[in-house]
Protein backbone atom coordinates (compact mmCIF):
# COMPACT_ATOMS: atom_id res chain seq x y z
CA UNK A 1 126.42 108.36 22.75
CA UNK A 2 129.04 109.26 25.16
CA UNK A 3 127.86 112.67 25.58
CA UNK A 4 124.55 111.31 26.51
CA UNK A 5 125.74 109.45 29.20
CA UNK A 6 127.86 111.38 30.59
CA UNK A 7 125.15 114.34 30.59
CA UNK A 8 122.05 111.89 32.56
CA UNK A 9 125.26 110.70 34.57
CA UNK A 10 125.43 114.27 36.19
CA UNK A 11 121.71 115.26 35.80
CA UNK A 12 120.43 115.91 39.31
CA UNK A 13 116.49 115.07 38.02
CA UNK A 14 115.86 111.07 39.97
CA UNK A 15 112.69 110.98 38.11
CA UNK A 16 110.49 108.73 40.80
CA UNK A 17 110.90 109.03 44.14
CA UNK A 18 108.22 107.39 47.12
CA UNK A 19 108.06 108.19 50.46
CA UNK A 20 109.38 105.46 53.37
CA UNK A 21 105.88 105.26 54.01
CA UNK A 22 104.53 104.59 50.84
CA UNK A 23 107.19 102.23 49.65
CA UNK A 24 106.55 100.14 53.00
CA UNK A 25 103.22 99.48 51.85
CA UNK A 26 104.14 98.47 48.25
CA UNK A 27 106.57 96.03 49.38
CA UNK A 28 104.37 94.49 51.93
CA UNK A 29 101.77 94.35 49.05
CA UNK A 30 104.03 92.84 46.95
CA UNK A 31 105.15 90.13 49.69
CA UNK A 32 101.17 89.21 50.51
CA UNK A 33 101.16 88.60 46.55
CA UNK A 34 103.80 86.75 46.30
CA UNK A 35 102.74 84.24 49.44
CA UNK A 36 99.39 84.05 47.81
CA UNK A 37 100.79 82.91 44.82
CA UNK A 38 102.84 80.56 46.34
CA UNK A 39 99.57 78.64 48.01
């Protein structure tokens, strides 16, 4: 179990990654959600 960790601790793969662009628009999404649900 150690080994494991310490192995994905120093593996250079980040898996997801968005653009600034793209993760703008998700958030503000996420925000128009979140003050519709609030109505």
């Amino acid at each position: 179990m150690i080994r494991t960790f310490i192995a994905r601790s120093c593996d250079r793969d980040t898996g997801y990654w968005a653009p600034a662009a793209e993760a703008e628009r998700i958030e503000k999404a996420r925000y128009a959600l979140l003050q519709e649900a609030r109505r």
